[in-house]
C-alpha atoms as a PDB file:
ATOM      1  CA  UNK A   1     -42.352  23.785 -36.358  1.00  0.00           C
ATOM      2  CA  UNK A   2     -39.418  25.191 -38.405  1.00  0.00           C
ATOM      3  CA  UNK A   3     -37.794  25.472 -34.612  1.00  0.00           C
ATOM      4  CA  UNK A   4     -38.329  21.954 -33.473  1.00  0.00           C
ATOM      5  CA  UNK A   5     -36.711  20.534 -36.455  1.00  0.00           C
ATOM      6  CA  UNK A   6     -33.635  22.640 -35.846  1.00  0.00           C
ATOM      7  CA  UNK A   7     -33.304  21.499 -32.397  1.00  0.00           C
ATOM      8  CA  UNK A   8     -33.892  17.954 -33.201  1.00  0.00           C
ATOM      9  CA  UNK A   9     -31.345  18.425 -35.735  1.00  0.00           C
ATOM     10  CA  UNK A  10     -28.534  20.048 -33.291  1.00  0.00           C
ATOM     11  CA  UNK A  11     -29.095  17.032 -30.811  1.00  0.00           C
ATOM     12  CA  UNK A  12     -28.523  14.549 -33.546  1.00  0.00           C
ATOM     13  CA  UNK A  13     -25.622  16.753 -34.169  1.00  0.00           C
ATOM     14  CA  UNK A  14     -24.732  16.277 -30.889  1.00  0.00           C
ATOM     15  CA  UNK A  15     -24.715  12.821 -30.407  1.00  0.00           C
ATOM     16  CA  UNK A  16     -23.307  11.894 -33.761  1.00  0.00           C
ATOM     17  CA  UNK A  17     -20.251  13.860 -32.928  1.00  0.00           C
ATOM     18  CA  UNK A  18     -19.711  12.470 -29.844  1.00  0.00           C
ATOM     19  CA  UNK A  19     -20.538   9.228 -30.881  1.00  0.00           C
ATOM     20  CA  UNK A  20     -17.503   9.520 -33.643  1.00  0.00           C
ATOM     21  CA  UNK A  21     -15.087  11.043 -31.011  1.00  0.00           C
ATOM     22  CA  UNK A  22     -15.924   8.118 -28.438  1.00  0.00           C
ATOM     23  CA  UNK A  23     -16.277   5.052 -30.099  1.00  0.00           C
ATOM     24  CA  UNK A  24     -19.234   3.920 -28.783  1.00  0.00           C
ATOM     25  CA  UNK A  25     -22.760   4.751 -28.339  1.00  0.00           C
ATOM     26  CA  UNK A  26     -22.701   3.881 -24.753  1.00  0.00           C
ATOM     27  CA  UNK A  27     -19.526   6.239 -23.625  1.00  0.00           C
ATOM     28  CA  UNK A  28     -21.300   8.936 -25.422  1.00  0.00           C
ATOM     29  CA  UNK A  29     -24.891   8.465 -23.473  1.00  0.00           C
ATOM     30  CA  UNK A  30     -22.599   8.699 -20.637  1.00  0.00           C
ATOM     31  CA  UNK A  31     -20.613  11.660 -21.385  1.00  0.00           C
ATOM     32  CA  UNK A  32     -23.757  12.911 -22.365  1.00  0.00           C
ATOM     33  CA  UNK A  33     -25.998  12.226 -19.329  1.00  0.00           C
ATOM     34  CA  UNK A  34     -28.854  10.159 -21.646  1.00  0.00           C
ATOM     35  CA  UNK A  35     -29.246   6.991 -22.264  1.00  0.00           C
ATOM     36  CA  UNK A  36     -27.528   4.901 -25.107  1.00  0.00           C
ATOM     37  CA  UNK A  37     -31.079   4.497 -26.799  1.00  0.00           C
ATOM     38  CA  UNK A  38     -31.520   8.061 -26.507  1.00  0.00           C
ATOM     39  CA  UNK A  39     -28.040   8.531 -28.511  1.00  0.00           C
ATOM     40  CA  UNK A  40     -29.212   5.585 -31.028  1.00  0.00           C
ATOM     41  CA  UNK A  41     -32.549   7.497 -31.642  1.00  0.00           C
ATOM     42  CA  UNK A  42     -31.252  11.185 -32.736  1.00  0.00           C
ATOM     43  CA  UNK A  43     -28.713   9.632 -34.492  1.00  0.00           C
ATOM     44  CA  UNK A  44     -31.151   7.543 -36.667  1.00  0.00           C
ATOM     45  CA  UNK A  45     -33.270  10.624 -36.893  1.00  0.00           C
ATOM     46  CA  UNK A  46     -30.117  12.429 -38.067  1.00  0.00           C
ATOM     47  CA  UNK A  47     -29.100   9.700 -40.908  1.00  0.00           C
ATOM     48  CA  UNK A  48     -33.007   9.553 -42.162  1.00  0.00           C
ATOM     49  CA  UNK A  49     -32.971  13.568 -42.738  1.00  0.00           C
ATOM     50  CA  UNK A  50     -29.819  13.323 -44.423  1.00  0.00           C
ATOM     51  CA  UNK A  51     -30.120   9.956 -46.158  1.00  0.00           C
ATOM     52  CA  UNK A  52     -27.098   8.395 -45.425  1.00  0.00           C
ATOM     53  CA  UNK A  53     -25.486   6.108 -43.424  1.00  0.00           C
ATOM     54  CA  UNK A  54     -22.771   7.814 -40.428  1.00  0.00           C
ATOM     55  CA  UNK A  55     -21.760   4.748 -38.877  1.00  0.00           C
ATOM     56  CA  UNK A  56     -20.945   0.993 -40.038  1.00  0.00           C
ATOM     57  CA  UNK A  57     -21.949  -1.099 -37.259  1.00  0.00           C
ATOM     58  CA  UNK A  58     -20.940  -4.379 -35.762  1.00  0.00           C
ATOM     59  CA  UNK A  59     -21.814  -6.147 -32.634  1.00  0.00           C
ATOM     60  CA  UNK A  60     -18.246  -5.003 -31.458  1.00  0.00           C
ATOM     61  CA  UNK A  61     -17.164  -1.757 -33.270  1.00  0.00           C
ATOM     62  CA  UNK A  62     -18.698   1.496 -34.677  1.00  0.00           C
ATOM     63  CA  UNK A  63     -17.210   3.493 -37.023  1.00  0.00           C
ATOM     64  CA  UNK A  64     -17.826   6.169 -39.622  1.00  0.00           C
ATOM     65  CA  UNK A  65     -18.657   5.615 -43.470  1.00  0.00           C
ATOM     66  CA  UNK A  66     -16.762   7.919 -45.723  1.00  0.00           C
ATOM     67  CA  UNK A  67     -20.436  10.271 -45.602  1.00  0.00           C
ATOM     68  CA  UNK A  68     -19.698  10.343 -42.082  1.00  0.00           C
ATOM     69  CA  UNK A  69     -16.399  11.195 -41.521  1.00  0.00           C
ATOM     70  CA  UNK A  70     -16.934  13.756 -43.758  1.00  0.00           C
ATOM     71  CA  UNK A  71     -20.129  15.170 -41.818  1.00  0.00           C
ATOM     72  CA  UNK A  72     -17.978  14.800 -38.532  1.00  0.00           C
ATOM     73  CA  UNK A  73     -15.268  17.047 -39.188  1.00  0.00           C
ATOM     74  CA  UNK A  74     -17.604  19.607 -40.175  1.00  0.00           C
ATOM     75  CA  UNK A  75     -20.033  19.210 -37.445  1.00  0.00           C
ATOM     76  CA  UNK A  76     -16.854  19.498 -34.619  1.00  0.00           C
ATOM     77  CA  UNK A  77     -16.641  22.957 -36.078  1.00  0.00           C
ATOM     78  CA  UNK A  78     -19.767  23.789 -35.832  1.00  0.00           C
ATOM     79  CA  UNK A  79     -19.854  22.394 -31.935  1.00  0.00           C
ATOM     80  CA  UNK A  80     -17.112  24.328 -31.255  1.00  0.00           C
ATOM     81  CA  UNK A  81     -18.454  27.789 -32.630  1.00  0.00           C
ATOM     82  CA  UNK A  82     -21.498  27.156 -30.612  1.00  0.00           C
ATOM     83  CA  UNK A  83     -18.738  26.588 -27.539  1.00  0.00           C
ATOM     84  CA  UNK A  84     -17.429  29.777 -28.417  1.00  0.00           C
ATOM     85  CA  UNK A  85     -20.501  31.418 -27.908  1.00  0.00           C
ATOM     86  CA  UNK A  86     -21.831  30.224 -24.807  1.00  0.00           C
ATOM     87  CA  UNK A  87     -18.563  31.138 -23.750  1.00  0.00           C
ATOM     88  CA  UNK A  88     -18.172  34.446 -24.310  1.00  0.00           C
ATOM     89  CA  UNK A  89     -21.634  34.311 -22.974  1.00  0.00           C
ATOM     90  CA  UNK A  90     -20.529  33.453 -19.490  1.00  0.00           C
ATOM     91  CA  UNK A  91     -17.879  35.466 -19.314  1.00  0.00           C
ATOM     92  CA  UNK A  92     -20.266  38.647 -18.963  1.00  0.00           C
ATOM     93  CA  UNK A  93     -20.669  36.755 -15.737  1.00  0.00           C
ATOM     94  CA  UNK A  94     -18.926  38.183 -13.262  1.00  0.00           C
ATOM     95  CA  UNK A  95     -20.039  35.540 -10.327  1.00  0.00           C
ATOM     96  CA  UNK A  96     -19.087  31.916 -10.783  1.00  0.00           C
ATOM     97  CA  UNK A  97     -21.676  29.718 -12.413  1.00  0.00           C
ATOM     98  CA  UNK A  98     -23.027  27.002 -14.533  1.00  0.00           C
ATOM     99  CA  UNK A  99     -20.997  23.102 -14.875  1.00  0.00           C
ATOM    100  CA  UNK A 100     -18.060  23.227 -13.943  1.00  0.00           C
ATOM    101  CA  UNK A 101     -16.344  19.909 -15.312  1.00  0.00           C
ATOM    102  CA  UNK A 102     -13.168  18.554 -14.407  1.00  0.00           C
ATOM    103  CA  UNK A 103     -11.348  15.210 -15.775  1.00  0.00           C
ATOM    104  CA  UNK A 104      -8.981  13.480 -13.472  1.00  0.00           C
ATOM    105  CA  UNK A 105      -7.507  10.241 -12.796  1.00  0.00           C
ATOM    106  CA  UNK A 106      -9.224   8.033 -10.368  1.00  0.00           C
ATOM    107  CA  UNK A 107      -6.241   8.348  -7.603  1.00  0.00           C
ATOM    108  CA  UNK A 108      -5.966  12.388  -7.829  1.00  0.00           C
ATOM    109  CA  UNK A 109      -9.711  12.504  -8.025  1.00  0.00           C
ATOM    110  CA  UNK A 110     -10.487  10.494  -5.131  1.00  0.00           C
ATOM    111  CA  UNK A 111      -8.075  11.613  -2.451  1.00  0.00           C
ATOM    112  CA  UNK A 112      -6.901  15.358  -3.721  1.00  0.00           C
ATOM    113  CA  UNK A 113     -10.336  16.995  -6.248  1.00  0.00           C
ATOM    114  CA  UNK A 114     -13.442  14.732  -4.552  1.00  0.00           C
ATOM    115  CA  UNK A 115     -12.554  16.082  -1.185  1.00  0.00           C
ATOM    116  CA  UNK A 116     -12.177  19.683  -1.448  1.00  0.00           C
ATOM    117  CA  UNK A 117     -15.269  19.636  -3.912  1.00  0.00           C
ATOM    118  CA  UNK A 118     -18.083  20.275  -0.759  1.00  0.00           C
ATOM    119  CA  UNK A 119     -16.134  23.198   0.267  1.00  0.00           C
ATOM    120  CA  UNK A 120     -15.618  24.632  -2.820  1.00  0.00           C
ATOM    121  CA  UNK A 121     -19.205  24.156  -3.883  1.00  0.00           C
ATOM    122  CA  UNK A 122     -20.107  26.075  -0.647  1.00  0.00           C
ATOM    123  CA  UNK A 123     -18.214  29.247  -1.284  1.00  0.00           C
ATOM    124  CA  UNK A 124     -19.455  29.344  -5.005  1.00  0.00           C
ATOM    125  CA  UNK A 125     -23.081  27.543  -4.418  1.00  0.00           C
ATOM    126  CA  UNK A 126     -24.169  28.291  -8.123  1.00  0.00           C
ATOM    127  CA  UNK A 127     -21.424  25.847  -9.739  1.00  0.00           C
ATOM    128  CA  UNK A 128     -22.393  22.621 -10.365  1.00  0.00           C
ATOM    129  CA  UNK A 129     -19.415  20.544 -10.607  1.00  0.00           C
ATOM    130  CA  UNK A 130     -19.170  17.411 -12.844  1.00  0.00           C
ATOM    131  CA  UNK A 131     -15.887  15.432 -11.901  1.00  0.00           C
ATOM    132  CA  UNK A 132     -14.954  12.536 -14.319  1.00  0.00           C
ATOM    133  CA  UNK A 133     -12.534  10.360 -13.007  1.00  0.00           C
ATOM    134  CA  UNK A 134     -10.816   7.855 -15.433  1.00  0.00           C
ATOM    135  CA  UNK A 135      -7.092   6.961 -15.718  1.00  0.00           C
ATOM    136  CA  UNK A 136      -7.823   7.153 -20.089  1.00  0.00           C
ATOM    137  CA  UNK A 137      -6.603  10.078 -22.040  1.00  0.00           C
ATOM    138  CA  UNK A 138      -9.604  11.888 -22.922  1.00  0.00           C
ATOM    139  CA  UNK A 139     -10.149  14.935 -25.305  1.00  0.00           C
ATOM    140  CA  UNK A 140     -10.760  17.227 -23.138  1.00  0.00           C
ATOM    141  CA  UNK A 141     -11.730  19.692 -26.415  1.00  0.00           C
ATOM    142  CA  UNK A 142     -14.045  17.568 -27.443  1.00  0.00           C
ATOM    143  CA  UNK A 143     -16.072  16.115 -24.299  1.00  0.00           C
ATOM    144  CA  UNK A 144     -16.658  20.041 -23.157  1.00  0.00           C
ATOM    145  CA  UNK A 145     -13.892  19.474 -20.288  1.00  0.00           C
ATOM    146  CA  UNK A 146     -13.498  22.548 -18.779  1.00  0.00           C
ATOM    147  CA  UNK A 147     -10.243  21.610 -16.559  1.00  0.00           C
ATOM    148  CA  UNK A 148      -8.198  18.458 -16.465  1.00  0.00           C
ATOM    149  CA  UNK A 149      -5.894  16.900 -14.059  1.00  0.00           C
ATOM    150  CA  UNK A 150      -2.878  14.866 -15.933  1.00  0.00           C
ATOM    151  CA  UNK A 151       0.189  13.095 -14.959  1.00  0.00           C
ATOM    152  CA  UNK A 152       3.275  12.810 -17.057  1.00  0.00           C
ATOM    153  CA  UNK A 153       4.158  14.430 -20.387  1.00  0.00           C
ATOM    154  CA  UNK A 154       2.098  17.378 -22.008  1.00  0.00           C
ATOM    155  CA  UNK A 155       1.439  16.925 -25.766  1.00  0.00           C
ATOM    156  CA  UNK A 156      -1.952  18.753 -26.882  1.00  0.00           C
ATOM    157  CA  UNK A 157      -0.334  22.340 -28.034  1.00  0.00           C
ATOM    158  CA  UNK A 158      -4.325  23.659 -28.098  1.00  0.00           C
ATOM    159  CA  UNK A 159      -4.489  23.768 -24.091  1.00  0.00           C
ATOM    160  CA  UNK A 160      -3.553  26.271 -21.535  1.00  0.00           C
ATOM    161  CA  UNK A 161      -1.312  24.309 -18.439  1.00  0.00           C
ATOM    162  CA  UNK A 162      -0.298  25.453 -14.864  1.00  0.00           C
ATOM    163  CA  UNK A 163       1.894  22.579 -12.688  1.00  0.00           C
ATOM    164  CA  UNK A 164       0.586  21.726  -9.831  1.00  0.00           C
ATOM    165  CA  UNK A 165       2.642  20.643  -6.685  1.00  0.00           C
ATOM    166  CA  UNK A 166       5.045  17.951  -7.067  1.00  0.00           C
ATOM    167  CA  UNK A 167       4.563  14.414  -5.088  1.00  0.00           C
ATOM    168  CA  UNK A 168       6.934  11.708  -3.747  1.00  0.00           C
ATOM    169  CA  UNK A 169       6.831   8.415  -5.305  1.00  0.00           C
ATOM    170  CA  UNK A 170       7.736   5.690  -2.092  1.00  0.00           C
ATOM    171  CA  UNK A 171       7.695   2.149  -1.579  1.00  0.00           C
ATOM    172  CA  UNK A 172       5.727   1.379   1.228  1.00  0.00           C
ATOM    173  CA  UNK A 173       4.606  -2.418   2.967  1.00  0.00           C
ATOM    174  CA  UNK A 174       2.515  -3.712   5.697  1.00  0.00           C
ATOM    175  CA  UNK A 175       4.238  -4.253   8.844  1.00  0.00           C
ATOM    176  CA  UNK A 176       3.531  -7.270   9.228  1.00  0.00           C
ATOM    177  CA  UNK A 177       5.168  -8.374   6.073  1.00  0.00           C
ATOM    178  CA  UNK A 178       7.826  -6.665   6.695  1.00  0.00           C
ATOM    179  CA  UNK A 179       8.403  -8.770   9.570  1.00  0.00           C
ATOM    180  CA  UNK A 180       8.055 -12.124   8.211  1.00  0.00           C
ATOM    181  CA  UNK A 181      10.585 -10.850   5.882  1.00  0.00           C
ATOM    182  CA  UNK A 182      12.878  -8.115   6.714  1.00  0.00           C
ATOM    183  CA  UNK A 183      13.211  -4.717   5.645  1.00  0.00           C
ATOM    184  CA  UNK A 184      14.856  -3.748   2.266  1.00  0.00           C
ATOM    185  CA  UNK A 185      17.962  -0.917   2.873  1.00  0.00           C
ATOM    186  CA  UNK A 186      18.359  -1.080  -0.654  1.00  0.00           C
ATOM    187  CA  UNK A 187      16.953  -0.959  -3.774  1.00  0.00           C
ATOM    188  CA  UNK A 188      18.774  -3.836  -4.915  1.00  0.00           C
ATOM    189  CA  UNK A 189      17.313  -5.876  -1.856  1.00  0.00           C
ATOM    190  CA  UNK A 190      13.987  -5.833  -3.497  1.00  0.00           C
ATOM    191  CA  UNK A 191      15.269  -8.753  -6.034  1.00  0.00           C
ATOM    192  CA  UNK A 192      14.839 -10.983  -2.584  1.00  0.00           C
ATOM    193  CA  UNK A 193      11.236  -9.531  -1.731  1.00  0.00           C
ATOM    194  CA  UNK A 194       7.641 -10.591  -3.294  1.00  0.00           C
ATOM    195  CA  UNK A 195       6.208  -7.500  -5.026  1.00  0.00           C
ATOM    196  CA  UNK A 196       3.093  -5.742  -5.969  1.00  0.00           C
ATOM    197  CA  UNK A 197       3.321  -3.736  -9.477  1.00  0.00           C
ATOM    198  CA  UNK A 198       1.092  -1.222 -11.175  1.00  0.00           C
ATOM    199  CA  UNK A 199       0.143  -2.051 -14.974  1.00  0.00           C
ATOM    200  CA  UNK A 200      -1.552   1.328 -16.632  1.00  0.00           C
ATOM    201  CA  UNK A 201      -4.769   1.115 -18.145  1.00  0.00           C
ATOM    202  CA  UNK A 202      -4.036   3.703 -20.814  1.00  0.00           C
ATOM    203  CA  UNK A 203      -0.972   1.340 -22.197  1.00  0.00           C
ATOM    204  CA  UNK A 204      -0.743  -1.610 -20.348  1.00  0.00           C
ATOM    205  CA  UNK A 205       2.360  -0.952 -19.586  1.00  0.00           C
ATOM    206  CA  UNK A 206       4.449  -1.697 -16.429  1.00  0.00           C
ATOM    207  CA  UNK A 207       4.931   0.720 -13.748  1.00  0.00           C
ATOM    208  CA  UNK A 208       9.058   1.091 -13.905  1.00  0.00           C
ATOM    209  CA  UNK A 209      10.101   1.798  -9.943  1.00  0.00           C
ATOM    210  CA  UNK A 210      12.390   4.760  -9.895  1.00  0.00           C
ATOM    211  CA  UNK A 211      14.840   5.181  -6.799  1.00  0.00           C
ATOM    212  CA  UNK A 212      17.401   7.674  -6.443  1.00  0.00           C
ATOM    213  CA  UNK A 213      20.787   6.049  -6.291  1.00  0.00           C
ATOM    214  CA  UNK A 214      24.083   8.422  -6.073  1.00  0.00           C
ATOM    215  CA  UNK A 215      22.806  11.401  -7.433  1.00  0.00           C
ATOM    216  CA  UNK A 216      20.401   9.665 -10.629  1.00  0.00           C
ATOM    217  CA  UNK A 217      17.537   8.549 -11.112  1.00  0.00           C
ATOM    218  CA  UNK A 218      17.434   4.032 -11.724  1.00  0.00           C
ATOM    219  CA  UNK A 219      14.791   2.344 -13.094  1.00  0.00           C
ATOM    220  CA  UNK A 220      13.615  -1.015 -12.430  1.00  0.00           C
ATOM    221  CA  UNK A 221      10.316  -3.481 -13.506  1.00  0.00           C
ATOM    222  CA  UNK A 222      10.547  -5.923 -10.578  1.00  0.00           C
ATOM    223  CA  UNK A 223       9.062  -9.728 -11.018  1.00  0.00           C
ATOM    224  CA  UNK A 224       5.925  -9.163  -9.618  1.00  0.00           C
ATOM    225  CA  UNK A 225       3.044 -11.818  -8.217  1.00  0.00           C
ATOM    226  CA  UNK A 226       0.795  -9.413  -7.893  1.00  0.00           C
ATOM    227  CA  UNK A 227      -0.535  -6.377 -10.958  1.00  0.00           C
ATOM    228  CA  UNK A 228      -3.195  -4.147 -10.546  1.00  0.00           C
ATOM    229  CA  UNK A 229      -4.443  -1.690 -12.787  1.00  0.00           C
ATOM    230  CA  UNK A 230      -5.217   0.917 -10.220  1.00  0.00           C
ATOM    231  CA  UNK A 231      -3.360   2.860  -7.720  1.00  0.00           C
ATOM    232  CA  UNK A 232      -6.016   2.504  -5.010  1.00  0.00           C
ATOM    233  CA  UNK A 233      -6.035  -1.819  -5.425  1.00  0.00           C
ATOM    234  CA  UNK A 234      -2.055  -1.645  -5.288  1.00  0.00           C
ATOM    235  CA  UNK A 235      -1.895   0.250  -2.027  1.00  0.00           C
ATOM    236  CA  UNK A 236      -4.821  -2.026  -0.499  1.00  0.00           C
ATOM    237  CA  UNK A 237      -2.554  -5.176  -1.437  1.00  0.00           C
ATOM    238  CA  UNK A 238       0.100  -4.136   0.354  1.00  0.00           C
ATOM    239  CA  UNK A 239      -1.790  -3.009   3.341  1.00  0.00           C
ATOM    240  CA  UNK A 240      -2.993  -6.789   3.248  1.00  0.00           C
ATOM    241  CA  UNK A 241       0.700  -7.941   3.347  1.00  0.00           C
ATOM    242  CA  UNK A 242       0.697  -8.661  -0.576  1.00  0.00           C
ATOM    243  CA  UNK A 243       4.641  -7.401  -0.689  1.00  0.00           C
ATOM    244  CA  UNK A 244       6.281  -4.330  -1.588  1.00  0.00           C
ATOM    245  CA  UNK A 245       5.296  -1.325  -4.491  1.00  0.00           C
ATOM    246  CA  UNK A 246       6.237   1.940  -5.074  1.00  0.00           C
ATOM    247  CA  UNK A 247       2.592   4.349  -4.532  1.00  0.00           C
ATOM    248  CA  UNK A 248       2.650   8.026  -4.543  1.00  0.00           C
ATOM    249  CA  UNK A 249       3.051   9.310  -0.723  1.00  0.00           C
ATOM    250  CA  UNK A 250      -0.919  11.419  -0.870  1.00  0.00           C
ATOM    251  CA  UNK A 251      -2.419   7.684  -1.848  1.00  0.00           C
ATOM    252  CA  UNK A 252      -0.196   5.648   1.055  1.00  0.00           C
ATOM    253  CA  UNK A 253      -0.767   8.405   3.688  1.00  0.00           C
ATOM    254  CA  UNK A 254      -4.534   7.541   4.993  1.00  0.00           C
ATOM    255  CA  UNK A 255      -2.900   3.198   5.137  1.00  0.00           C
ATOM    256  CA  UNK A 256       0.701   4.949   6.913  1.00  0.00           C
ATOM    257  CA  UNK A 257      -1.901   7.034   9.110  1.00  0.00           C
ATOM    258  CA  UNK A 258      -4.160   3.875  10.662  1.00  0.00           C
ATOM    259  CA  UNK A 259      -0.384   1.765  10.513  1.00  0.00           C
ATOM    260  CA  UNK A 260      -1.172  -0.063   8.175  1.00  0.00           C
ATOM    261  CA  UNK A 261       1.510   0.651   5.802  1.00  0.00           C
ATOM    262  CA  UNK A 262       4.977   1.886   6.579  1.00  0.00           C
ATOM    263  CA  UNK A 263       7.303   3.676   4.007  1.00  0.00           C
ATOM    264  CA  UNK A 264      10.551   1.763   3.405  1.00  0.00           C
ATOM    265  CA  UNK A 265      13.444   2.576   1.363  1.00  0.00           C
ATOM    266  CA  UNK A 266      13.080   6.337   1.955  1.00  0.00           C
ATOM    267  CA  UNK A 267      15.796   7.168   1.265  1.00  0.00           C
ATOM    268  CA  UNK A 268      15.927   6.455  -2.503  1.00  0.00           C
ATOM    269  CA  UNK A 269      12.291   7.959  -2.781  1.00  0.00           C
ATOM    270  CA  UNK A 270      11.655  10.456  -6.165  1.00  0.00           C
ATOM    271  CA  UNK A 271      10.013  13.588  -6.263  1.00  0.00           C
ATOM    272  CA  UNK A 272       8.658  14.118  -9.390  1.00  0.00           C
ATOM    273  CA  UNK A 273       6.599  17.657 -10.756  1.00  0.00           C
ATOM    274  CA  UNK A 274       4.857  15.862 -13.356  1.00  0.00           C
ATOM    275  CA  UNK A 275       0.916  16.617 -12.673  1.00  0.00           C
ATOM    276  CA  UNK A 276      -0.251  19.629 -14.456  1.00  0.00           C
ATOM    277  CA  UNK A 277      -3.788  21.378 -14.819  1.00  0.00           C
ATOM    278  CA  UNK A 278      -5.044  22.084 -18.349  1.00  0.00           C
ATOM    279  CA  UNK A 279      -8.183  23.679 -19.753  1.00  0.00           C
ATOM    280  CA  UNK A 280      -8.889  25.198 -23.580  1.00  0.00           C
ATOM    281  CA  UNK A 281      -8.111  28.666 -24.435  1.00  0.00           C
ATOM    282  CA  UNK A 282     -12.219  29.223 -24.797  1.00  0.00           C
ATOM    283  CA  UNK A 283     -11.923  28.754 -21.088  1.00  0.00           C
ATOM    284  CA  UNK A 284      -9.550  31.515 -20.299  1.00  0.00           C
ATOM    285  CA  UNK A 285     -12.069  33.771 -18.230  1.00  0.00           C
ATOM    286  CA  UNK A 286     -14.461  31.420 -17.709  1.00  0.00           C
ATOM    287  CA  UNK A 287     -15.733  32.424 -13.772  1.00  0.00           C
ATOM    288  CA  UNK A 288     -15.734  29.055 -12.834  1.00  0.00           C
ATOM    289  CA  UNK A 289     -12.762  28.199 -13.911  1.00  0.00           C
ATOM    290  CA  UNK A 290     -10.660  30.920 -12.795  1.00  0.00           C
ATOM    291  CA  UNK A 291     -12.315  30.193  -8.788  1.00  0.00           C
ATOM    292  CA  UNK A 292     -11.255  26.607  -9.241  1.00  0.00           C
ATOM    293  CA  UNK A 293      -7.627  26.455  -9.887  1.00  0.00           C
ATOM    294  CA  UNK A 294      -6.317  28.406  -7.221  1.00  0.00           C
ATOM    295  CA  UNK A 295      -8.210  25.919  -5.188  1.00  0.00           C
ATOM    296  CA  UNK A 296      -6.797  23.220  -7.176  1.00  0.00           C
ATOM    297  CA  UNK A 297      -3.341  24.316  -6.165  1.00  0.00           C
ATOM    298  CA  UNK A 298      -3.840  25.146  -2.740  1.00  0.00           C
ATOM    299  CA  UNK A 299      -4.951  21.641  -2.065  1.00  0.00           C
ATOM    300  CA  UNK A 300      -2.705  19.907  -4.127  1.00  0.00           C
ATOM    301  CA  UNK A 301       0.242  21.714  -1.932  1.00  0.00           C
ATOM    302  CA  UNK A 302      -1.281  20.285   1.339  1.00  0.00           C
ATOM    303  CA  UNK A 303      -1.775  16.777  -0.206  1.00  0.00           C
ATOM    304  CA  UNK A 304       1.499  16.555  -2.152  1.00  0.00           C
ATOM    305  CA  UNK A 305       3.343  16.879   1.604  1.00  0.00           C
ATOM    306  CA  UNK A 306       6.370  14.121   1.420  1.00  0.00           C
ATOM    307  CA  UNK A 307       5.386  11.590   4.697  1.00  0.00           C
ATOM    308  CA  UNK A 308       9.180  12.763   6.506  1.00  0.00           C
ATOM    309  CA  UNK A 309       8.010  16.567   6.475  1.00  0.00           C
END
């Protein structure tokens, strides 16, 4: 009995912290892989044992009483001793195994990390791999990420980082639009031109266009018509003669392939080295993990090809 109560305990655990480190009962049942009643349940178990409330709850937020905060900065500790263990437990595994999971954005998830995942899975058949594609920051500390794909600038000092191959930020159009109405030889050409523009999720900020003019790198936020919030909808507005954007060249290349995209302004196209691997130091000699990112760079070389080589 004295058992049971301990594991019911440690799942409440479970789902309380990642409750508090996601916001929402929901994104932690998915995180998770339960449902959000399942979350709701062992945490109400978990505040009845311990007679107080964890979370104030509205029909829009959920946040943690001054008991809980309290309770959740102790129980990350705990989670993360327990990490430490079954860590050091598979390391005494030679052989990769277990979940393997891997955070990503959506575009470097779908076209470079979902595609080499079969072939990877059949040279190591007893890894299962979890891939989580979302173009938020996550924690990757506290969700149990084992590796994550980012773009731009590093700033968690806790992770371990190798760069991956750099990629070739273009502006590409659909030949057919580019008929109707010319093609750009310069940047500053684009003023005259309908565009399509990226807005990120994670800010909701505008995607500035960088071109390299004389030797430096310029910066503009064209006046756009169209604004997506995802790489893959930008490039698939184009394709349908939507305007100009700027894409990465491994997103553009199946469209450029079938014709229906061409690259213009090549030219003043930017390489940029700004995607980088991380994973926690408890993940060091994890099996798994040390398969995986050699594969993860081989594959991001082939993908990261600029579209004039």
């Amino acid at each position: 009995m004295m058992e049971q109560i301990g594991l019911d305990r440690l799942t409440g655990l479970i789902a309380f912290a990642r409750a508090g480190s996601m916001g929402s009962y929901t994104a932690a049942a998915r995180s998770l892989s339960i449902s959000p009643s399942a979350v709701s349940k062992s945490i109400q178990r978990l505040e009845k044992h311990l007679g107080v409330s964890l979370f104030s709850r509205t029909t829009r937020s959920l946040k943690l009483t001054p008991e809980g905060s309290e309770l959740y900065d102790r129980t990350l500790k705990l989670l993360r001793d327990m990490e430490e263990i079954e860590q050091t437990a598979i390391k005494a595994r030679s052989e990769p195994s277990g979940t393997l999971r891997i955070a990503a954005s959506l575009p470097i998830g779908i076209h470079v990390i979902a595609p080499i995942l079969p072939s990877f899975n059949a040279l190591y058949p007893d890894v299962t791999i979890d891939l989580r594609m979302s173009d938020q920051i996550v924690d990757i500390i506290e969700q149990g990420i084992d590796i994550a794909i980012r773009i731009g600038e590093l700033e968690d000092s806790r992770l371990l980082s190798r760069p991956l191959a750099p990629h070739q930020l273009c502006a590409f159009a659909s030949p057919t639009y580019l008929q109707t109405h010319g093609i750009p030889t310069h940047p500053d050409d684009l003023a005259k031109h309908k565009t399509v523009n990226l807005r990120y999720q994670s800010t909701g900020r505008m995607f500035r266009w960088p071109f390299q003019v004389n030797g430096q790198i310029s910066e503009i936020i064209p006046t756009s018509d169209l604004i997506v919030d995802a790489s893959d909808a930008l490039v698939a507005a184009l394709a349908a003669g939507g305007g100009i954007g700027i894409s990465a060249t491994f997103i553009a290349a199946p469209y450029v392939a079938r014709g229906e995209l061409q690259p213009v302004l090549q030219d003043f196209a930017v390489k940029r080295q700004n995607i980088t691997a991380l994973w926690p130091e408890s993940r060091r000699t994890n099996p798994a993990v040390r398969a995986f990112l050699p594969y993860l760079q081989k594959a991001f070389k082939a993908q990261m090809t600029p579209l004039s080589e």
